[in-house]
N, C-alpha and C. Protein backbone atom coordinates (compact mmCIF):
# COMPACT_ATOMS: atom_id res chain seq x y z
N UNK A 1 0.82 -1.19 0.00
CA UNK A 1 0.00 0.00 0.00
C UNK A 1 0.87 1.26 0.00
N UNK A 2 1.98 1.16 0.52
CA UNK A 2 3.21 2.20 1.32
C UNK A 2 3.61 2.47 -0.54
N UNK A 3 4.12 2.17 -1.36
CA UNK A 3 4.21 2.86 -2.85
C UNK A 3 3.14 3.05 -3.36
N UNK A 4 1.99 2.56 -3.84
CA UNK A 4 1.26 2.71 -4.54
C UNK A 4 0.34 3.41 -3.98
N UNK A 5 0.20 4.36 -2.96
CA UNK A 5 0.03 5.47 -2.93
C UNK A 5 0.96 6.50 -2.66
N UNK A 6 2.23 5.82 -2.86
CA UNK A 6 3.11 7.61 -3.36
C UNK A 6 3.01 8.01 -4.85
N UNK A 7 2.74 6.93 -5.31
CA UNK A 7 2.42 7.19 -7.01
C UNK A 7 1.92 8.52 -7.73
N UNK A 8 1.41 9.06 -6.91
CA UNK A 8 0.71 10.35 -7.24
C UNK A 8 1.82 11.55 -6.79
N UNK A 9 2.60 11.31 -5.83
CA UNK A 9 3.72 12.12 -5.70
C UNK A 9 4.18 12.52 -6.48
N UNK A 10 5.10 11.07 -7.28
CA UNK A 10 6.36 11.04 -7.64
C UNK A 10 5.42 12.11 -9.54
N UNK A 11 3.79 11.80 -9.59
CA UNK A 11 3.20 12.14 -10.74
C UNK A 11 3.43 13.32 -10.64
N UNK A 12 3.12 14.02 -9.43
CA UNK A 12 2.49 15.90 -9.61
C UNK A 12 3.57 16.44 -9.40
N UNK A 13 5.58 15.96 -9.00
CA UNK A 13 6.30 17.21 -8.27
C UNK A 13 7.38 16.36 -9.45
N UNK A 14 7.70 17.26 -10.34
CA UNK A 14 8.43 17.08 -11.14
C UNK A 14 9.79 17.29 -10.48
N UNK A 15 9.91 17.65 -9.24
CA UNK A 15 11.08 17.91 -8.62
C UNK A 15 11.36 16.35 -7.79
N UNK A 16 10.82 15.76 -8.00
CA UNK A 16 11.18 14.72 -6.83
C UNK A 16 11.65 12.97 -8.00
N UNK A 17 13.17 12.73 -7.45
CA UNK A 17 13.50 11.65 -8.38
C UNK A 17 12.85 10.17 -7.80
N UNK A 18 12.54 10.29 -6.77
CA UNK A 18 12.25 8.76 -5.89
C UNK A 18 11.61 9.12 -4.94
N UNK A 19 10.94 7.85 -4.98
CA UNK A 19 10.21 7.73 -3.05
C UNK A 19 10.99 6.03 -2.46
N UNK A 20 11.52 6.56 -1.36
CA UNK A 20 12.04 5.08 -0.33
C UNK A 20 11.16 4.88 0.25
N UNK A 21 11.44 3.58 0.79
CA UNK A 21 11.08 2.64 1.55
C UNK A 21 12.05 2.77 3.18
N UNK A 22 13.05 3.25 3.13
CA UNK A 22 14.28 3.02 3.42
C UNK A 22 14.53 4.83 4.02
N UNK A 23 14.85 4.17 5.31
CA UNK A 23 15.84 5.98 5.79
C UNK A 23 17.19 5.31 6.72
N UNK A 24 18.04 5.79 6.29
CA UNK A 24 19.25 5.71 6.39
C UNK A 24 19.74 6.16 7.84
N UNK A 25 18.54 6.95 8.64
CA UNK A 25 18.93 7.34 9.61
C UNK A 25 17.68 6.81 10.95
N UNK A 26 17.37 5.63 10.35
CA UNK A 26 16.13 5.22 11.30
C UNK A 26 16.92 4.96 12.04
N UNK A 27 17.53 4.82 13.02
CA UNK A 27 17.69 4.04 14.31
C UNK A 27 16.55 4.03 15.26
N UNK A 28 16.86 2.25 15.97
CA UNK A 28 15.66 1.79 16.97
C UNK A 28 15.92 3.60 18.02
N UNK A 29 15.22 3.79 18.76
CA UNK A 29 15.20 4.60 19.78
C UNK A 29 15.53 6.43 19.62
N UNK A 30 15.90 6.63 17.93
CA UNK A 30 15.84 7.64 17.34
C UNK A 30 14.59 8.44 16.16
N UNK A 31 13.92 6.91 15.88
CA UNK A 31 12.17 7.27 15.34
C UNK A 31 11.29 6.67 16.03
N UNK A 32 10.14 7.44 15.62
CA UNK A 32 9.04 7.02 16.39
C UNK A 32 7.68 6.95 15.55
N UNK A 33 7.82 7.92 14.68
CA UNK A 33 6.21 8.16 13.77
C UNK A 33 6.39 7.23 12.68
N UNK A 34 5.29 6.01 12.65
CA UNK A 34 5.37 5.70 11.50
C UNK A 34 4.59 6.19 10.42
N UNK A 35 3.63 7.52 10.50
CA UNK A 35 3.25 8.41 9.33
C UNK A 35 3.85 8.81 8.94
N UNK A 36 4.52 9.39 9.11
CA UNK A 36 5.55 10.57 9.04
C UNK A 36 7.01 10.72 7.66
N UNK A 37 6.69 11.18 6.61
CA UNK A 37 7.28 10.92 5.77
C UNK A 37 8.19 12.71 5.57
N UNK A 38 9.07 12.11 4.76
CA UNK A 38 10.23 13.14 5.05
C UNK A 38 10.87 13.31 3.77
N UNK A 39 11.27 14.50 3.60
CA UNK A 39 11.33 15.04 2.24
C UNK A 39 13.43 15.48 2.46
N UNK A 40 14.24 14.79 1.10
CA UNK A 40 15.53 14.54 1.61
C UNK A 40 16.22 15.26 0.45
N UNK A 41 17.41 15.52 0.45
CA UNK A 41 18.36 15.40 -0.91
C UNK A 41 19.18 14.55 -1.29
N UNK A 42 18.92 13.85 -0.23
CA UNK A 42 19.75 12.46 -0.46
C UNK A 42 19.38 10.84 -0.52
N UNK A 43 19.32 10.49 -1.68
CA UNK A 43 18.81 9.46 -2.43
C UNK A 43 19.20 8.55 -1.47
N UNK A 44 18.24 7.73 -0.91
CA UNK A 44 17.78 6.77 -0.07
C UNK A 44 18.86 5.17 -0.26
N UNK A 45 18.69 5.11 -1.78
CA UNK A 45 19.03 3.74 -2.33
C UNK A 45 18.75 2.39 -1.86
N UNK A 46 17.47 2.11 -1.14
CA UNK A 46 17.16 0.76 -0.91
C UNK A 46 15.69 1.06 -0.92
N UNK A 47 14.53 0.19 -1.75
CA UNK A 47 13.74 0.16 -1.39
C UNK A 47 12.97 1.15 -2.07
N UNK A 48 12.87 1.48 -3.48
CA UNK A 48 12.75 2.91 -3.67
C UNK A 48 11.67 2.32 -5.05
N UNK A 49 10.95 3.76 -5.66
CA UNK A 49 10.58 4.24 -6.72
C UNK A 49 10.70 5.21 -8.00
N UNK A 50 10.92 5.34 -9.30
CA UNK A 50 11.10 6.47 -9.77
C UNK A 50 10.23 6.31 -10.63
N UNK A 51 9.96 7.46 -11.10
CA UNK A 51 8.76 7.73 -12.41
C UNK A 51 9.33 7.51 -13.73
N UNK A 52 8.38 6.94 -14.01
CA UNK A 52 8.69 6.37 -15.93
C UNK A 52 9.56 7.54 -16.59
N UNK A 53 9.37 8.79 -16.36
CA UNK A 53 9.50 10.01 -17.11
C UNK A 53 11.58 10.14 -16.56
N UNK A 54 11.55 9.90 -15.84
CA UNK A 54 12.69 10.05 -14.78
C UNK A 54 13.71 8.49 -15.68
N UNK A 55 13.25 7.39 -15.46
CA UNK A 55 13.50 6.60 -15.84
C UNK A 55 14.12 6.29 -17.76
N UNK A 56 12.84 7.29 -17.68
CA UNK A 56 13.31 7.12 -19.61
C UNK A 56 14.48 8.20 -19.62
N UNK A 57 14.51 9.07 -18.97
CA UNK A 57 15.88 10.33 -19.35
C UNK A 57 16.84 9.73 -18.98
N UNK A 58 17.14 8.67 -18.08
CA UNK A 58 18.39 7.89 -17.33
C UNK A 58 18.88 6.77 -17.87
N UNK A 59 18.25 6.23 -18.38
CA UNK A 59 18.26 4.79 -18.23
C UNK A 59 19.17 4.57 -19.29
N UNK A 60 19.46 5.36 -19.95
CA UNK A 60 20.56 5.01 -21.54
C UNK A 60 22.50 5.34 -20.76
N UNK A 61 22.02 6.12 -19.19
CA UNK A 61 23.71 6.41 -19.02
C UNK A 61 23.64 5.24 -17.27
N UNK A 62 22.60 4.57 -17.79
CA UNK A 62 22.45 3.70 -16.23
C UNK A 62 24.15 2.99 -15.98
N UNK A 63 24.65 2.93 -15.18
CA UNK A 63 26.14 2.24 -14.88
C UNK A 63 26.04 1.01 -14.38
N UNK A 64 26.64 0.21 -14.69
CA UNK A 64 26.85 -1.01 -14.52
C UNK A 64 26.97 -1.52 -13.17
N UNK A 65 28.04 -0.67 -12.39
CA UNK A 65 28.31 -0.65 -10.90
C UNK A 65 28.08 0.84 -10.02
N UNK A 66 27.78 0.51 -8.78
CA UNK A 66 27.77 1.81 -8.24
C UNK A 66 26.91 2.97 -8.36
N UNK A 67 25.45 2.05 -8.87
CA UNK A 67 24.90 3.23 -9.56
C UNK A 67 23.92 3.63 -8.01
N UNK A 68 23.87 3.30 -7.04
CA UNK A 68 23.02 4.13 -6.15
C UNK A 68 23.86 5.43 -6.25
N UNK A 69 25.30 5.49 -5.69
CA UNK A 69 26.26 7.03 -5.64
C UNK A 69 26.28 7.35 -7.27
N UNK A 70 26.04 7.03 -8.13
CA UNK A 70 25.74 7.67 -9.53
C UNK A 70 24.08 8.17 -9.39
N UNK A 71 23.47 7.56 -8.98
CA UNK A 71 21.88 8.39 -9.08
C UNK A 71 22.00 9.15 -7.78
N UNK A 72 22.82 9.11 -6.90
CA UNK A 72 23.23 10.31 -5.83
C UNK A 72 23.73 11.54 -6.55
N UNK A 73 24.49 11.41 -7.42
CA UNK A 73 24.89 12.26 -8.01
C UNK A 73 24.47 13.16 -8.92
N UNK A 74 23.90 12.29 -9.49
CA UNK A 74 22.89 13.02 -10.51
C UNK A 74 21.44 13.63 -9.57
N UNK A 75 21.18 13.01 -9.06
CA UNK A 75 19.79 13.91 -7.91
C UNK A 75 20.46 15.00 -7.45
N UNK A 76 21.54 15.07 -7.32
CA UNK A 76 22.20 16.91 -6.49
C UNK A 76 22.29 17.67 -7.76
N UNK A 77 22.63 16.98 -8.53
CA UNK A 77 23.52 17.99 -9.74
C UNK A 77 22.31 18.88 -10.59
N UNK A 78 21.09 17.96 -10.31
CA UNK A 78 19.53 18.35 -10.83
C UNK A 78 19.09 18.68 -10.00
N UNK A 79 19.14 18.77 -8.90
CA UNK A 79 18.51 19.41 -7.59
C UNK A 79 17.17 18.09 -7.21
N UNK A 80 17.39 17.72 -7.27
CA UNK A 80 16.24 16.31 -7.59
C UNK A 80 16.14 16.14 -6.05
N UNK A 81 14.68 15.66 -5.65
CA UNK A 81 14.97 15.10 -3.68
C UNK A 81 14.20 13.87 -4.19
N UNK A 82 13.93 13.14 -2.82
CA UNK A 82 13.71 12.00 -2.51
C UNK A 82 12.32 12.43 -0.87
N UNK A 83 11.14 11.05 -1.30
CA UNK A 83 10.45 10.84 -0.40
C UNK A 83 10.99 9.84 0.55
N UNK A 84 11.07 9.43 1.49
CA UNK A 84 11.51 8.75 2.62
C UNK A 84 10.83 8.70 4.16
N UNK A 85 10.33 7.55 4.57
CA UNK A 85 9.95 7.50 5.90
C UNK A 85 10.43 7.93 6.76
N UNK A 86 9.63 8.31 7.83
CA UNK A 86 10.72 8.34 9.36
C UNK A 86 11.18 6.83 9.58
N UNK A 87 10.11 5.88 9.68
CA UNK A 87 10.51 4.47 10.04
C UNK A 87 10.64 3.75 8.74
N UNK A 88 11.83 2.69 8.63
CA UNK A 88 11.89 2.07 7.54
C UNK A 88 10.42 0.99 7.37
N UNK A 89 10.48 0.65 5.76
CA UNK A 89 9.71 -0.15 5.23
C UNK A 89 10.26 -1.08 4.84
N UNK A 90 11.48 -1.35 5.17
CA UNK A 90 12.22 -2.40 4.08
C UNK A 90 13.46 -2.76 4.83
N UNK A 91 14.15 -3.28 4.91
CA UNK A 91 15.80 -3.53 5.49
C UNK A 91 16.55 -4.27 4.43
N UNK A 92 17.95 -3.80 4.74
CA UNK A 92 18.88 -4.02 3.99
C UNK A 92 19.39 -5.80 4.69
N UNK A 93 19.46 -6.68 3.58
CA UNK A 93 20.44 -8.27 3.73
C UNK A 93 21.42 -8.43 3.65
N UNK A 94 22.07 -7.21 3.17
CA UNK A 94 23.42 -7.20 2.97
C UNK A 94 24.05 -6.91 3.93
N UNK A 95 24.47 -7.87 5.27
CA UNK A 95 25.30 -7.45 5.85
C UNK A 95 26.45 -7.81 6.04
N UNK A 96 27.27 -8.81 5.10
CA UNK A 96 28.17 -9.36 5.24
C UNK A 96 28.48 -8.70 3.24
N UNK A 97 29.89 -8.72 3.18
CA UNK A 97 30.16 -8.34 2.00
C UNK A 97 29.87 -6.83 1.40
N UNK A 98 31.10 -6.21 0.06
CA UNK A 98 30.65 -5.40 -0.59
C UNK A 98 30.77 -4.00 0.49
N UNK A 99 30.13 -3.22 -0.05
CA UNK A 99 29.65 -2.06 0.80
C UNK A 99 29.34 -1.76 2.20
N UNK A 100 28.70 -2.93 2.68
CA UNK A 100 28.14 -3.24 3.44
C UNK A 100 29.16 -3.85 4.52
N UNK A 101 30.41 -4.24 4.52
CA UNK A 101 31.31 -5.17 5.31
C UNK A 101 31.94 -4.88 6.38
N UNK A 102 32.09 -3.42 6.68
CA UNK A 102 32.35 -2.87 7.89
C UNK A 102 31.92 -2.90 9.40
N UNK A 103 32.74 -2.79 10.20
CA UNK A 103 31.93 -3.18 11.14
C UNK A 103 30.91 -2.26 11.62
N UNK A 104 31.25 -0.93 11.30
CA UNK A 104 30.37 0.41 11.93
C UNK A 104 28.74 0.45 10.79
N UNK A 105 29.37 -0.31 9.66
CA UNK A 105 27.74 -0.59 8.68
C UNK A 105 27.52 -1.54 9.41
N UNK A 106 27.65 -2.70 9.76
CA UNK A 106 27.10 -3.83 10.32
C UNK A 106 26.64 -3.02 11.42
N UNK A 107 26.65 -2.64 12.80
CA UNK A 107 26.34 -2.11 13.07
C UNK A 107 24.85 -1.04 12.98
N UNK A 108 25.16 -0.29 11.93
CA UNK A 108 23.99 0.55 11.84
C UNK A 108 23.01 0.01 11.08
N UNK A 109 22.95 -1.01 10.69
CA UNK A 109 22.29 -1.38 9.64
C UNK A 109 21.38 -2.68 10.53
N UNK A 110 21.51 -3.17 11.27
CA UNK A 110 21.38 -4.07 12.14
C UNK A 110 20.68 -3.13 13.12
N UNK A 111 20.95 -1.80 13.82
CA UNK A 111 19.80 -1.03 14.67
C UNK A 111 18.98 -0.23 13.61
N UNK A 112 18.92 -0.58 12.65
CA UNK A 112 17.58 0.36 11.50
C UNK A 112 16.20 -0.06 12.33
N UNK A 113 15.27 0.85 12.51
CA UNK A 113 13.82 0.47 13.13
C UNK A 113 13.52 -0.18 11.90
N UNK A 114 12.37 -1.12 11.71
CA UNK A 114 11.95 -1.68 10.38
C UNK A 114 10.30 -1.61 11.34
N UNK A 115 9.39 -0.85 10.64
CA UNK A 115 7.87 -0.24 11.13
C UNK A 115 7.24 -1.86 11.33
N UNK A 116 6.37 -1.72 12.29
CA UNK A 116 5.86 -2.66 12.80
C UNK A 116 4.31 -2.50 12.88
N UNK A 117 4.02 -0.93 12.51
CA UNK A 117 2.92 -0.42 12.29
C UNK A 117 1.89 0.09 11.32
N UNK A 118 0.96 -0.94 10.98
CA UNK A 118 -0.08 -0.46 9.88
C UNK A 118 -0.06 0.65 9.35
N UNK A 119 0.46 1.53 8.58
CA UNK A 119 -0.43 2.77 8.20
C UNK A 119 -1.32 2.52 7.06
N UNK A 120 -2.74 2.91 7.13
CA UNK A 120 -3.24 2.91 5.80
C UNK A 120 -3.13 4.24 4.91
N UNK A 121 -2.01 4.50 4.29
CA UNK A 121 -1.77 5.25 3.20
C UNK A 121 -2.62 5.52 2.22
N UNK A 122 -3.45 4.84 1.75
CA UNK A 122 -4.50 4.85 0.67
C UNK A 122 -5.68 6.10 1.41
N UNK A 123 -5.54 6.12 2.43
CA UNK A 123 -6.66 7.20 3.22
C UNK A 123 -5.99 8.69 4.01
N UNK A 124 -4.73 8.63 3.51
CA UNK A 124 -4.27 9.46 4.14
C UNK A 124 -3.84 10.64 3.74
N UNK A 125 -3.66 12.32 3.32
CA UNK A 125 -3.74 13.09 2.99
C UNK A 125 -2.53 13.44 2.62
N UNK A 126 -1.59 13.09 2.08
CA UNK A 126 -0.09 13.06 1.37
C UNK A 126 0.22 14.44 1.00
């Protein structure tokens, strides 16, 4: 329900490249609202959406590797933001390997809140 009613977002604000699933800064005991959605400049990269329109202008210089910090890049350079929860919708599996292999990512990635709470989005005034 949690995307398919941001759908209309990502339709009416030509300024916005994505909506997450995913906030990078949920920690357990640092969020609390799971309504509560949050408007970023910094591309989420897990868990996400972009609009067809967004998609067709990109998709011919898409990179092979690395492309969350390549669509980071390109969202600043266009001024582009991102929708994002207070509480995550999604969690990252990657905690062993890659990007992810550190101990201070293991770590943070392992206290992400992951919402435990219904919202019905489809009724809610976005």
């Amino acid at each position: 329900e949690y995307f398919v009613s941001m759908i209309h977002l990502l339709e009416s604000d030509e300024t916005l490249l994505s909506v997450s699933a995913w906030n990078d800064n949920g920690q357990i005991g640092l969020v609390k609202d799971a309504r509560r959605l949050l408007r970023t400049d910094f591309f989420p990269g897990l868990g996400w959406m972009l609009h067809r329109r967004t998609w067709n202008d990109i998709r011919s210089q898409w990179p092979s590797i690395y492309w969350d910090d390549w669509l980071r890049h390109y969202s600043i350079k266009r001024g582009f933001q991102s929708i994002r929860p207070e509480i995550s919708r999604t969690y990252h599996i990657g905690i062993e390997g890659g990007a992810s292999g550190s101990s201070n990512r293991k770590t943070m990635l392992t206290n992400i809140k992951l919402n435990d709470e219904y919202v019905p989005w489809s009724k809610t005034d976005l």
